[in-house]
Protein backbone atom coordinates (compact mmCIF):
# COMPACT_ATOMS: atom_id res chain seq x y z
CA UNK A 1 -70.37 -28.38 43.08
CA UNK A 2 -67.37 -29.06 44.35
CA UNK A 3 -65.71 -33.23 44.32
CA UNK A 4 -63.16 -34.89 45.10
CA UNK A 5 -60.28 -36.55 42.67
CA UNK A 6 -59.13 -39.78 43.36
CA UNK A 7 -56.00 -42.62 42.43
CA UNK A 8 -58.08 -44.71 40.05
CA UNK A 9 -58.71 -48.17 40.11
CA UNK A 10 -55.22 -49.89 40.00
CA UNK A 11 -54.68 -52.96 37.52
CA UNK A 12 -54.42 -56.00 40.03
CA UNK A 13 -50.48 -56.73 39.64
CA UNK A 14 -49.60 -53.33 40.56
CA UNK A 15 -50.51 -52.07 44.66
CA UNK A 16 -49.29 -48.74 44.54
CA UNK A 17 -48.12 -45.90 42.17
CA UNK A 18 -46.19 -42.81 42.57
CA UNK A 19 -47.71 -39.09 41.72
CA UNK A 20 -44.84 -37.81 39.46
CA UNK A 21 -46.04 -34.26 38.47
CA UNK A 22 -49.32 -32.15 38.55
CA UNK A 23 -50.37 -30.60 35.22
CA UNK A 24 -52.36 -28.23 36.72
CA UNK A 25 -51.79 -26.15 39.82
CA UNK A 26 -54.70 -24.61 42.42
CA UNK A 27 -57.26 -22.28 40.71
CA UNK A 28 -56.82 -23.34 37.64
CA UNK A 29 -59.65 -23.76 34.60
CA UNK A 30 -59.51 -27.25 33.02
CA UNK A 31 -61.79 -28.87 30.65
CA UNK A 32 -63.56 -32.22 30.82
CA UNK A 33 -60.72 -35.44 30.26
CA UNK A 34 -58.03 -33.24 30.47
CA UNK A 35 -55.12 -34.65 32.33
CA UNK A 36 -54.28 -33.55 35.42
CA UNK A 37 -51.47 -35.66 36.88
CA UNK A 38 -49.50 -38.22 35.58
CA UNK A 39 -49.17 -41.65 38.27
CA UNK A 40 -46.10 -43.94 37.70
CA UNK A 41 -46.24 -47.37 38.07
CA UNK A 42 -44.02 -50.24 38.24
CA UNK A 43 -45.15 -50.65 34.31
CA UNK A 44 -46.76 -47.99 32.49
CA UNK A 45 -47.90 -44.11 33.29
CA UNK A 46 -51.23 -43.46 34.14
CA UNK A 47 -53.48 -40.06 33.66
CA UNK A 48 -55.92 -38.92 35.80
CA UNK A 49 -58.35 -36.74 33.86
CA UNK A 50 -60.87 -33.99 34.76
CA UNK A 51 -64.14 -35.21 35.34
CA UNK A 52 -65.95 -31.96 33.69
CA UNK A 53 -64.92 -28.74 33.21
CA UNK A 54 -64.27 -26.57 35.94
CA UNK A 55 -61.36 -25.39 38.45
CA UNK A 56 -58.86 -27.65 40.04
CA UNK A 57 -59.92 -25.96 44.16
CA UNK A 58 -57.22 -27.94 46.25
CA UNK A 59 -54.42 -30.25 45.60
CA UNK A 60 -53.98 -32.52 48.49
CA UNK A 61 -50.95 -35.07 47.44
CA UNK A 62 -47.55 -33.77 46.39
CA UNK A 63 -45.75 -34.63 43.44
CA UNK A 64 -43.53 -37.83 44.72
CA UNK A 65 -45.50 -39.64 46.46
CA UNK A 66 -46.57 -43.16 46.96
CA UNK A 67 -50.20 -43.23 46.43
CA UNK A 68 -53.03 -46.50 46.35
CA UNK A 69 -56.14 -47.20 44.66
CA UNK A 70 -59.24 -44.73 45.73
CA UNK A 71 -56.46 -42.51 47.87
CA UNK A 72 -57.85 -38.36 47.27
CA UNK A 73 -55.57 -36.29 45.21
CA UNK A 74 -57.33 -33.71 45.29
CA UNK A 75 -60.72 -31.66 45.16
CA UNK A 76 -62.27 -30.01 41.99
CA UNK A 77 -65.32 -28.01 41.71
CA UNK A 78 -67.27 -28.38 38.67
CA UNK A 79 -68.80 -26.00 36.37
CA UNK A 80 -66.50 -23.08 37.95
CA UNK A 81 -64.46 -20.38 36.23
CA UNK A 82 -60.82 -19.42 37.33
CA UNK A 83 -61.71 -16.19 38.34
CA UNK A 84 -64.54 -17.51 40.76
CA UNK A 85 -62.78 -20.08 42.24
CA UNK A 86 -60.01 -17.86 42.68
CA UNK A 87 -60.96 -16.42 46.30
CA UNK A 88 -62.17 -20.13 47.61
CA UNK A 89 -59.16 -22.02 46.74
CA UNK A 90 -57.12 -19.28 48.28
CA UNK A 91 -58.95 -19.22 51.51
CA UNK A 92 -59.33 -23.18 51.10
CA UNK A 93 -55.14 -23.81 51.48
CA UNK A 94 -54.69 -24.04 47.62
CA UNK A 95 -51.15 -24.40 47.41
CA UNK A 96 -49.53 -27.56 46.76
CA UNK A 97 -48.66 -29.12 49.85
CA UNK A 98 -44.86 -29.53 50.68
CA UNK A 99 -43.16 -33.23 50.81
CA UNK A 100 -40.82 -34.36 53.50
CA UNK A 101 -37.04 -32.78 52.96
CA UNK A 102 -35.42 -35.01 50.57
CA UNK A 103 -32.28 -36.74 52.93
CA UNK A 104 -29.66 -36.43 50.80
CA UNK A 105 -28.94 -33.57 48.12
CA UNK A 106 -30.34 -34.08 44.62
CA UNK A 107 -33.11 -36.42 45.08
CA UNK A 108 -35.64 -33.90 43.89
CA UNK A 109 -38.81 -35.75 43.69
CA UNK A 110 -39.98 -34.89 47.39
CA UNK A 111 -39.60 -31.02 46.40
CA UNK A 112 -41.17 -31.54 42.98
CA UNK A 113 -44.16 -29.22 44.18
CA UNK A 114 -42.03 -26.35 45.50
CA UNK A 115 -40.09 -25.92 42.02
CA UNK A 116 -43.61 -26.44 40.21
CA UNK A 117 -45.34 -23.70 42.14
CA UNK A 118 -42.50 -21.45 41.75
CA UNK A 119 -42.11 -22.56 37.67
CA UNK A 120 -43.46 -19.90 35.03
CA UNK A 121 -46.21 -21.00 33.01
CA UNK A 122 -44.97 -20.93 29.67
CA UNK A 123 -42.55 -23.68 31.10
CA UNK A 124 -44.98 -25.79 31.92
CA UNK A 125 -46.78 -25.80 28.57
CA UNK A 126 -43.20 -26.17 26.91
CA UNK A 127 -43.24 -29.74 28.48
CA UNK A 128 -46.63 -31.18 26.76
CA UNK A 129 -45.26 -33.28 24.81
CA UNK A 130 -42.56 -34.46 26.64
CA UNK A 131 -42.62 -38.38 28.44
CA UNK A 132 -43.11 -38.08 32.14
CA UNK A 133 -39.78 -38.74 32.99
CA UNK A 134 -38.20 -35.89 31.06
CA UNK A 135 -41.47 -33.67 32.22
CA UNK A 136 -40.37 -34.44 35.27
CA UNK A 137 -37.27 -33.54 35.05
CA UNK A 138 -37.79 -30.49 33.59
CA UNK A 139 -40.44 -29.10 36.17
CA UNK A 140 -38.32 -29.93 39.10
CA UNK A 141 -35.43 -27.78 37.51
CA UNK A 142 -37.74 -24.62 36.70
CA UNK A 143 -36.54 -24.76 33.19
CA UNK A 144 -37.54 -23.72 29.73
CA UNK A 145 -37.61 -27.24 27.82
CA UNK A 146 -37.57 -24.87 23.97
CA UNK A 147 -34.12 -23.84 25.10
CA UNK A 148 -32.43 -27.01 25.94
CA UNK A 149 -31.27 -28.92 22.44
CA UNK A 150 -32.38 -32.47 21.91
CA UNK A 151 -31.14 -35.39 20.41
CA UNK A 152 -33.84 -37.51 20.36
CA UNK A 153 -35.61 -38.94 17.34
CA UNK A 154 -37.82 -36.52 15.59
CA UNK A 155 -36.23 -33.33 17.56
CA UNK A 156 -37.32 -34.97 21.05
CA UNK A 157 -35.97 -33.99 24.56
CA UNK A 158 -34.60 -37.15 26.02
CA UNK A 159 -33.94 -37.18 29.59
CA UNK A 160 -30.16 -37.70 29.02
CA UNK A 161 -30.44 -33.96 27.26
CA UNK A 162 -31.66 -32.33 30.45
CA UNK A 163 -29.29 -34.48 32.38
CA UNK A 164 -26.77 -32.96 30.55
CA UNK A 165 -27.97 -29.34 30.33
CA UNK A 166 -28.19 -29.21 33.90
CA UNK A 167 -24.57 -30.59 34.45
CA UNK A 168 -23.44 -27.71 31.79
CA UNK A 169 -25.67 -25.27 33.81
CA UNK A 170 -24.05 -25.99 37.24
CA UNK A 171 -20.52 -25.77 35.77
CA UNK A 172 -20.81 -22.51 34.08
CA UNK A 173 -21.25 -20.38 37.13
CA UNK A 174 -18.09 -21.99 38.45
CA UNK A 175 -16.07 -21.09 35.22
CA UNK A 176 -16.69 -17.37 35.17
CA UNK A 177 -14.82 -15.95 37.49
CA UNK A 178 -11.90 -17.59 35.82
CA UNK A 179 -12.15 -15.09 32.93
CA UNK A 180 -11.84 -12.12 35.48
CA UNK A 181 -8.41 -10.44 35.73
CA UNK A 182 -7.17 -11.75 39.43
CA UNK A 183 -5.36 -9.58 41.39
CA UNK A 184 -1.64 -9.87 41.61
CA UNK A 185 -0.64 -12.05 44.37
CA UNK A 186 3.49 -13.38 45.38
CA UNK A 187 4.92 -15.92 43.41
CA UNK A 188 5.37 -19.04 45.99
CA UNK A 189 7.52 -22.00 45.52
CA UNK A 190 5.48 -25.51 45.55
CA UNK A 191 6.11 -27.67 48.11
CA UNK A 192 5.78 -31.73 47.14
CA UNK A 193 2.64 -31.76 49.43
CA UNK A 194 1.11 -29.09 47.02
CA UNK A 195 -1.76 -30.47 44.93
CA UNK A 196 -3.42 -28.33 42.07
CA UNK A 197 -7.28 -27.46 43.12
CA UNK A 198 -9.91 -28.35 40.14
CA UNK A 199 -12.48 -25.94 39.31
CA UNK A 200 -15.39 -25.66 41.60
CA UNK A 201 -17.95 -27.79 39.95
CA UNK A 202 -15.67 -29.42 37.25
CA UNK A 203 -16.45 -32.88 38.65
CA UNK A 204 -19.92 -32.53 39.34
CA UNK A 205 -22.62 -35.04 39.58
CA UNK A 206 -26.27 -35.26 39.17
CA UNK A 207 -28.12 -37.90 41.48
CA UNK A 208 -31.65 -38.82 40.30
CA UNK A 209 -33.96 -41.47 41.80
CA UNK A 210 -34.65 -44.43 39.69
CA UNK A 211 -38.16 -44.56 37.63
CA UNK A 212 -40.61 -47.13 39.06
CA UNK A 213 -40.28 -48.68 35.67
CA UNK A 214 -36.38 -49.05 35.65
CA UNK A 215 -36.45 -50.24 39.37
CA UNK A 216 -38.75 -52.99 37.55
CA UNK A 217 -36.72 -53.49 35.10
CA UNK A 218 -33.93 -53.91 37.35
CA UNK A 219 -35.61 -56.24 39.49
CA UNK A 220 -37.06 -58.48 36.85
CA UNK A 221 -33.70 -59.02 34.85
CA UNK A 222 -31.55 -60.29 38.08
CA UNK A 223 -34.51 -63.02 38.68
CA UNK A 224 -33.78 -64.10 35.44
CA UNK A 225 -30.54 -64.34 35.86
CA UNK A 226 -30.93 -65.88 39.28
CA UNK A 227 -34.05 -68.23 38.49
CA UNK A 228 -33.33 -69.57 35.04
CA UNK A 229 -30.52 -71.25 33.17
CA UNK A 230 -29.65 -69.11 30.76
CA UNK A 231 -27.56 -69.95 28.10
CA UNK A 232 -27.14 -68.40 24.09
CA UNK A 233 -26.38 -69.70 20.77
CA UNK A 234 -25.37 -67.62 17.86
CA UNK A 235 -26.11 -67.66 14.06
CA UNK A 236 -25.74 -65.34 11.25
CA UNK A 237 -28.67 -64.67 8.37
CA UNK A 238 -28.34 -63.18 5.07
CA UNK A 239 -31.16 -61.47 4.66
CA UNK A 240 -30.46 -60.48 0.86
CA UNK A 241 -33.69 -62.25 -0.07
CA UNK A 242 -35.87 -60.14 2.42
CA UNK A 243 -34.15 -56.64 1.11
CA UNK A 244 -35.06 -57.41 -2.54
CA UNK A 245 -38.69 -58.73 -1.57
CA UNK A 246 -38.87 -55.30 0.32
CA UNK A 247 -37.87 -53.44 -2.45
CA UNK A 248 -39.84 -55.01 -5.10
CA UNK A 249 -43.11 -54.45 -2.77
CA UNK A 250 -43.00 -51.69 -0.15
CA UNK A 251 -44.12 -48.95 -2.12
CA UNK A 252 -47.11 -50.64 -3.09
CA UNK A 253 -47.62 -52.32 0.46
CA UNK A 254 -47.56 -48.79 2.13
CA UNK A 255 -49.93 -47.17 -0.45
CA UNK A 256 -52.21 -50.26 0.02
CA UNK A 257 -52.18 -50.80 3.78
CA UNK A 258 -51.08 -47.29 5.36
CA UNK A 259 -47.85 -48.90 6.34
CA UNK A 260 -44.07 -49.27 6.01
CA UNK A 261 -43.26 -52.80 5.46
CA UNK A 262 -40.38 -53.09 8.16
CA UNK A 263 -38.14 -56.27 9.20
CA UNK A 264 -40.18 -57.10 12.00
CA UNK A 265 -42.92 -58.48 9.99
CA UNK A 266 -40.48 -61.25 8.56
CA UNK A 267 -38.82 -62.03 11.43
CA UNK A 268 -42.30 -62.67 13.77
CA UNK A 269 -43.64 -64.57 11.09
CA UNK A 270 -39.94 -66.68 10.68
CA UNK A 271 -39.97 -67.14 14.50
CA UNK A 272 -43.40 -68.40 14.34
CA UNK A 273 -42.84 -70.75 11.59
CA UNK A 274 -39.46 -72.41 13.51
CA UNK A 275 -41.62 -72.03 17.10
CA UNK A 276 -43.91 -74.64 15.90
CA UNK A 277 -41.44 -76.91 14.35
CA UNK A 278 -39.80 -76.07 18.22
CA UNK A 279 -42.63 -75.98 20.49
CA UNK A 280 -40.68 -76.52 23.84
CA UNK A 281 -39.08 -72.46 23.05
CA UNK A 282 -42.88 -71.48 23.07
CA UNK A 283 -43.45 -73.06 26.39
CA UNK A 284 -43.02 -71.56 30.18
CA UNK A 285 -41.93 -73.55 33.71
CA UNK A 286 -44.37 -73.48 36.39
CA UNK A 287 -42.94 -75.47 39.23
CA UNK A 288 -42.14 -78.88 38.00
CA UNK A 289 -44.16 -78.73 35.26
CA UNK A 290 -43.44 -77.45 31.37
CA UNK A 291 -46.88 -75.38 29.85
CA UNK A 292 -46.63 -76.00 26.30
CA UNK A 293 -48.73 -72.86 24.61
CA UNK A 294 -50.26 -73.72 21.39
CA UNK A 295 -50.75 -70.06 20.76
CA UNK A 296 -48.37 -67.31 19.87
CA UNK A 297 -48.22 -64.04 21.37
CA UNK A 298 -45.02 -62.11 20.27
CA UNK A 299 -43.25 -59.64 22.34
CA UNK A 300 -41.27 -56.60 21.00
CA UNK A 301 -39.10 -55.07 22.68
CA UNK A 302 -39.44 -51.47 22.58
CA UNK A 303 -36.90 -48.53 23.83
CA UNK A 304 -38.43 -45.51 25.64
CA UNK A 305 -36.95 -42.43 28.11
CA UNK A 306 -38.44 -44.35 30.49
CA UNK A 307 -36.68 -47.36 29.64
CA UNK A 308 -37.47 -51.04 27.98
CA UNK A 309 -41.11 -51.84 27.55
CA UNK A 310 -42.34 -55.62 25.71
CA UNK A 311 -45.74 -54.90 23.95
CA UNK A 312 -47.28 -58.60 22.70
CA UNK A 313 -48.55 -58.91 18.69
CA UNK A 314 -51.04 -61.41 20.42
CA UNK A 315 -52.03 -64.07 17.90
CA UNK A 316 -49.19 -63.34 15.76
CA UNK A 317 -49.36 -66.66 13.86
CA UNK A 318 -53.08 -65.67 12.19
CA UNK A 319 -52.44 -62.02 11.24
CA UNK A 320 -50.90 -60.35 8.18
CA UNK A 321 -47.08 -58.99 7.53
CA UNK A 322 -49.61 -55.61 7.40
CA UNK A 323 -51.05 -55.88 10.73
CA UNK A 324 -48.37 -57.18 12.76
CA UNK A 325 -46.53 -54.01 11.44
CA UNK A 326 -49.21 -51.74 11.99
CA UNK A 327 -49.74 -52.54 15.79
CA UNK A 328 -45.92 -52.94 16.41
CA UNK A 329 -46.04 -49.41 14.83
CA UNK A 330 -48.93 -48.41 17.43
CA UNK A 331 -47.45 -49.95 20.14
CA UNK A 332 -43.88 -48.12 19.89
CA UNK A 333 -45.78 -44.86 19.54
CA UNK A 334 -47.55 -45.27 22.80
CA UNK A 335 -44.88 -47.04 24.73
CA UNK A 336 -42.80 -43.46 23.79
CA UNK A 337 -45.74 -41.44 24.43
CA UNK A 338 -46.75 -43.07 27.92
CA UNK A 339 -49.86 -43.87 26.61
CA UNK A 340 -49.62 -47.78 27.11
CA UNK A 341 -52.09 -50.06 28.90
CA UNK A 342 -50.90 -52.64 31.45
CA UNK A 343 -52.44 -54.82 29.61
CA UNK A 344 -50.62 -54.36 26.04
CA UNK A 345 -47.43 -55.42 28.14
CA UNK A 346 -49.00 -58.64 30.07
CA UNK A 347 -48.55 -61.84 29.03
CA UNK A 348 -46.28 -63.09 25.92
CA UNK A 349 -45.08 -66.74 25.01
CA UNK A 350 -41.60 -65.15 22.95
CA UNK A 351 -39.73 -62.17 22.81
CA UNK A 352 -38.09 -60.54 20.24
CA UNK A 353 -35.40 -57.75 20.64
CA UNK A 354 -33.37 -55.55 18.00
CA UNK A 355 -30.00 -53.82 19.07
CA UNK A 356 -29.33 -53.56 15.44
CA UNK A 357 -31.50 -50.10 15.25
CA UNK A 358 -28.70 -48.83 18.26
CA UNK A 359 -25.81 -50.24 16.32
CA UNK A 360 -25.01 -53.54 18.24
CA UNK A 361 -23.08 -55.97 16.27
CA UNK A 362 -23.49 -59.21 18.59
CA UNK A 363 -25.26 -59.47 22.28
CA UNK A 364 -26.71 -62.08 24.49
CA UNK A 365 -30.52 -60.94 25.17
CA UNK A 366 -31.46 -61.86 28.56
CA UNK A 367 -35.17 -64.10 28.68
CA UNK A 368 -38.43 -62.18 29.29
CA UNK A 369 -39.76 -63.96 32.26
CA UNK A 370 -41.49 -66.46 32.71
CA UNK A 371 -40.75 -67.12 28.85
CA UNK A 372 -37.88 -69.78 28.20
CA UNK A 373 -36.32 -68.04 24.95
CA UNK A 374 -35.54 -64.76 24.00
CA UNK A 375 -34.27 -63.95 20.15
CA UNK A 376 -32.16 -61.17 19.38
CA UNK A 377 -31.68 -59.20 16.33
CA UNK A 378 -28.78 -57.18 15.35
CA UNK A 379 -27.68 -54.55 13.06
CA UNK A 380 -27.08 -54.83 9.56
CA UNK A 381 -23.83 -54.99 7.83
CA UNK A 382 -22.33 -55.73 4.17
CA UNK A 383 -19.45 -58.50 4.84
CA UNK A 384 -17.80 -60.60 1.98
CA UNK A 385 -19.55 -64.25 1.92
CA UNK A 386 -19.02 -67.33 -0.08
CA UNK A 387 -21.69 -68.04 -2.16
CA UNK A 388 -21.78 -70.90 -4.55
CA UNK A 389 -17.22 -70.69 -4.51
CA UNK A 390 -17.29 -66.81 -4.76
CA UNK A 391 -16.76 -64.25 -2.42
CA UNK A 392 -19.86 -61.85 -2.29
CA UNK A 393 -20.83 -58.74 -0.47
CA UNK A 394 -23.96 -59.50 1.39
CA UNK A 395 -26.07 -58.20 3.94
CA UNK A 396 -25.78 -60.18 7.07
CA UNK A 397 -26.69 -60.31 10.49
CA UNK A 398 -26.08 -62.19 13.73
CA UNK A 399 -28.62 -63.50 15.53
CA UNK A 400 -28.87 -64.68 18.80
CA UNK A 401 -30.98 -66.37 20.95
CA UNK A 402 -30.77 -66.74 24.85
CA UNK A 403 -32.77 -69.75 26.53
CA UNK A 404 -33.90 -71.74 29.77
CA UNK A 405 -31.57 -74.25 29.71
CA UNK A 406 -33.56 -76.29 32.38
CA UNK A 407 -36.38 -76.89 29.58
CA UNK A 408 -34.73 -76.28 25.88
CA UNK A 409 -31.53 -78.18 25.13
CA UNK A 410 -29.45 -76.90 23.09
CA UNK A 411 -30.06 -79.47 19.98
CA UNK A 412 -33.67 -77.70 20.12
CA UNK A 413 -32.17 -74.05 20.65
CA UNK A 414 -29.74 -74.38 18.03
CA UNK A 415 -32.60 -76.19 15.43
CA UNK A 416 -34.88 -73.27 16.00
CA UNK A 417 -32.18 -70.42 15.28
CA UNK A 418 -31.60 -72.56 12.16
CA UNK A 419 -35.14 -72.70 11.57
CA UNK A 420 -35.43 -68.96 11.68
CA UNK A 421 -32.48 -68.69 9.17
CA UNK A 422 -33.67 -70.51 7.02
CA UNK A 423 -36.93 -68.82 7.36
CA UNK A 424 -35.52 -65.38 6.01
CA UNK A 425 -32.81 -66.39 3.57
CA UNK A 426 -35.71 -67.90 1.47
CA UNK A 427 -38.92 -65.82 2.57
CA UNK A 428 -41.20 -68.09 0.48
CA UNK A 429 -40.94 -70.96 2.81
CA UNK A 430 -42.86 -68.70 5.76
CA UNK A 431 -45.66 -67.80 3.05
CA UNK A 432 -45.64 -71.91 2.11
CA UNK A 433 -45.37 -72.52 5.77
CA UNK A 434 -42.57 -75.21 5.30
């Protein structure tokens, strides 16, 4: 019985989404909830899985292009074999229909079913467990993602790496011929018009369209800029106290709970203590008025391939050091996996951000709209300190954090970065609550 596939129901912010790549091509076997395209959105990736076994018949939408809710991708027939369905989804226009020519060169998502189609399988498999965007990537290109080296954590293929490979790739063709023995040619004098020619392909470039998520991204950051009053203090922490707690206890806190004990713990529960000392940073503008939240739902920022995603600890203030690592722990797995729901990135009353695990010394954090306050951690690093009239080495770090200016003055801003200081450089006061 054959059926057709459809765009599922989009989440109510989001009107459209963008097909990036078919897992499975016409006359195909799949099993029940397997995935069968991947649909981009302005804020998360979204599956679209088998409804039973059977054979994928007919794809009807090409990879790169702007679908809606309910639209048919394409039509499966249940219950079928490969072999069976072979002859129907032949006869039936199987192949995956062509996009409009892309307009200028390298665009490469309106071809992405062209270079699919003509891709070996073993290819595609390669790129399981790859994030769309470097899937993507890779498909489009017709290459082998075992043979291109990666850099990213745990031995993952960032999107940079296949940026890169094909840059190499393009280049190489262009340097071979140099190697050959030229033949002998007469010796001219150079005339002050002369110019030296550079290799073909020595100053090549790659052009590749935006992600829904960065155009987002993009978008969302220059209203910040442009709606709010942004403005960011600075303070430095020694977090000597928090390293020796960790120490002392993070053996037994992973054996107990399943868990590294991280930084982020302390710092969410130091924000929380100095946000409700400071509730104005907690609060949000709508129009003239100020919405004071008496709740607190934590961002953390999180870096993907597919760029910066905010997950919310919701209810931060009533859960343990344990479980605020544990989903921060989940969240960052499926925010690099693709795996996130709209709604684990929806909503949020503070942000915070850490540049420190990239190296950054000292940045200003721009808000998380329509949040008024954005803290920012940074990395770690031994400087000589004086403590009671002696120098000491200690582990410090700056913080920072960027504010609405229009609702949080900057006696409160400064206070609260204080607060948060004080917070970490004697831990016991966010267990006491003081």
């Amino acid at each position: 019985m054959t059926s057709e596939i459809r765009v599922p129901q989009l989440p109510e912010s989001v009107a459209d989404a963008t097909l990036v790549a078919w897992h499975k091509q016409p006359g195909e076997a799949v099993r029940r909830d397997e995935n069968l395209a991947d649909l981009e959105t302005d804020k998360v990736v979204l599956e679209v899985p088998a409804p039973a076994n059977g054979v994928l018949r007919e794809v009807k939408i090409a990879a790169g292009t702007t679908v809606t809710s309910g639209q048919v991708l394409a039509i499966f027939e249940a219950g079928a074999t490969a072999a069976a369905a072979g002859g129907s989804a032949a006869s039936a226009g199987g192949a995956v229909p062509a996009a409009p020519a892309a307009s200028s060169a390298g665009t490469g998502a309106p071809v992405a079913a062209a270079a699919r189609a003509a891709a070996p399988q073993a290819a595609s498999k390669s790129s399981e467990a790859l994030s769309p965007a470097v899937r993507r990537l890779v498909e489009e290109n017709s290459l082998d993602a075992t043979t291109i080296p990666a850099s990213g954590r745990d031995g993952r293929l960032t999107k940079s790496d296949v940026v890169d490979f094909l840059a190499k790739r393009s280049a190489a063709p262009a340097a071979a011929p140099a190697t050959a023995p030229a033949a002998p040619t007469p010796v001219a004098r150079p005339t002050p018009a002369a110019r030296p020619q550079a290799p073909a392909g020595a100053r090549a470039e790659q052009r590749v369209p935006m992600t829904r998520l960065r155009q987002r991204i993009a978008q969302r950051l220059v209203e910040a800029q442009s709606t709010q009053a942004l403005l960011t203090s600075f303070n430095e922490v020694d977090l000597t106290a928090v390293q020796e707690l960790r120490a002392r206890h993070k053996d037994r806190f992973e054996k107990e709970h399943g868990v590294k004990l991280g930084f982020m713990s302390f710092f969410v529960k130091a924000c929380i203590e100095a946000l409700k000392k400071f509730p104005v940073v907690n609060a949000s503008m709508d129009g003239a008025d100020i919405v004071y939240h008496e709740y607190y739902d934590i961002g953390v920022a999180v870096s993907t391939d597919r760029g910066l995603m905010v997950p919310i600890v919701r209810d931060a203030d009533v859960k343990s050091f344990a479980a605020i690592e544990s989903e921060i722990a989940q969240y960052a797995k499926k925010a690099r996996e693709g795996t996130i729901a709209i709604e684990d990135l929806t909503g949020g009353t503070f942000t915070i951000t850490n540049g420190g695990v990239f190296g950054s010394l000292m940045s200003t954090p721009i808000v998380n709209s329509p949040q008024s306050a954005i803290l920012g951690m940074h990395k770690i690093q031994e400087r000589p300190m004086v403590v009671n009239g002696q120098i000491a080495i200690r582990p410090m770090m700056y913080l920072a954090v960027t504010y609405d200016h229009r609702i949080i003055d900057g006696r409160e801003a400064v206070q609260f970065l204080v607060a948060v200081k004080e917070g970490l450089e004697d831990p016991g006061r966010i267990l006491l609550g003081i």
